[in-house]
Protein backbone atom coordinates (compact mmCIF):
# COMPACT_ATOMS: atom_id res chain seq x y z
CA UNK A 1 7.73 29.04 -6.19
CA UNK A 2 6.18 25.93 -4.66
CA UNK A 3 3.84 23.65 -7.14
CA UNK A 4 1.73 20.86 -6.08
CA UNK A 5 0.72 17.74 -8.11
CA UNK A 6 -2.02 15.29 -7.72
CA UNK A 7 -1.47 11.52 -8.37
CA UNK A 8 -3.91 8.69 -8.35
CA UNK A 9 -3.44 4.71 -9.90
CA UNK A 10 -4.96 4.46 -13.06
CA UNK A 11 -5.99 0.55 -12.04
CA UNK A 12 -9.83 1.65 -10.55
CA UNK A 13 -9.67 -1.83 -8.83
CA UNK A 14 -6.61 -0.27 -6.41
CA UNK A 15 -8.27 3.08 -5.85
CA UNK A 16 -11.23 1.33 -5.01
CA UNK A 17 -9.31 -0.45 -1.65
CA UNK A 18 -6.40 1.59 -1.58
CA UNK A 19 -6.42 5.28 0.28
CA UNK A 20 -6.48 8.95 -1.65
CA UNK A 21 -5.65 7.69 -5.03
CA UNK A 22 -3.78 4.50 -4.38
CA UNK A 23 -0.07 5.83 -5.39
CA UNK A 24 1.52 4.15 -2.89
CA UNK A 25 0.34 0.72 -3.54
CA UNK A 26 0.40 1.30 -7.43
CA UNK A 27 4.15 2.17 -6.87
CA UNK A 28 4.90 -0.56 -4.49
CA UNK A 29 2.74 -2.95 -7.47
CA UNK A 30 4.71 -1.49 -10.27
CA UNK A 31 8.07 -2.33 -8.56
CA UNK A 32 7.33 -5.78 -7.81
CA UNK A 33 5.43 -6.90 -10.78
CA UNK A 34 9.00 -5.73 -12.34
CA UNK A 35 11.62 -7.30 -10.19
CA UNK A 36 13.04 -4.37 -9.04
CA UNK A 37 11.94 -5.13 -5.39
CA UNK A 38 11.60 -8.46 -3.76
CA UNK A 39 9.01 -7.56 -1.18
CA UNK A 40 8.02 -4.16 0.80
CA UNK A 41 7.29 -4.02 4.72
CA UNK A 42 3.22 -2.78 4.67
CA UNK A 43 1.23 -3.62 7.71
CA UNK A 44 -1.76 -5.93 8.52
CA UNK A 45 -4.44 -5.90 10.78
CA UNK A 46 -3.67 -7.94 14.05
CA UNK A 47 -6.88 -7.04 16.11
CA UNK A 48 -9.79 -3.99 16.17
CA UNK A 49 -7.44 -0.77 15.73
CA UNK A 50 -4.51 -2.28 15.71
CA UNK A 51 -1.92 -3.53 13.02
CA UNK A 52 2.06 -5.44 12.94
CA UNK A 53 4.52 -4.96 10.24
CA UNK A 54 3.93 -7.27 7.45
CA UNK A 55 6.84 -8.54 4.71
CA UNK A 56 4.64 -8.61 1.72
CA UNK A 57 6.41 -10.69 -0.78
CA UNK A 58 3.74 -11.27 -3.64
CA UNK A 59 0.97 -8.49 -5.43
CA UNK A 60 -1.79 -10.41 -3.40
CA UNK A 61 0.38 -9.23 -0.13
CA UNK A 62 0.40 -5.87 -1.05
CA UNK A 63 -3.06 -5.36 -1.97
CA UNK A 64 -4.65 -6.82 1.32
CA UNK A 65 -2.31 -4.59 2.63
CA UNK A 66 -3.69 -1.56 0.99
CA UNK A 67 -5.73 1.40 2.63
CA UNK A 68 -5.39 3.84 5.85
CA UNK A 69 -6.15 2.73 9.00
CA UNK A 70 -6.90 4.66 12.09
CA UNK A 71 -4.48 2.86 14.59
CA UNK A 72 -0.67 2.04 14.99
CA UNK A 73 1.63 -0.27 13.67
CA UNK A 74 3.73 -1.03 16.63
CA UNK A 75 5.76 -4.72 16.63
């Protein structure tokens, strides 16, 4: 038997900038607003297309970080 679940962040203020529900980002969020992770490697934009690896080490971090982006994330 295979089941499926959907999953979206119940902050509307993450769905709103983050991509198809915002789990990731509300997990990442979650974590850090509890100390159980210092930081999380997201990316950034570095130029039309094209992103770099990112150390996001506050909430701030990881909500400009949040969204999909058509392009790579090559450093």
């Amino acid at each position: 038997m295979i089941a499926t679940t959907v999953a979206r962040a119940s902050d509307p203020a993450v769905r709103r900038s983050a991509t198809d529900g915002g789990v990731v980002t509300a997990l990442l969020l979650h974590l850090f607003e509890r100390g159980r992770i210092d930081g999380a490697i997201v990316t950034q934009p570095s130029a039309p297309y094209r992103r770099r690896p990112f150390l996001a080490t506050s909430t701030e971090d990881i909500k400009d970080a949040a969204g999909f982006f058509f392009d790579t994330a090559h450093g």
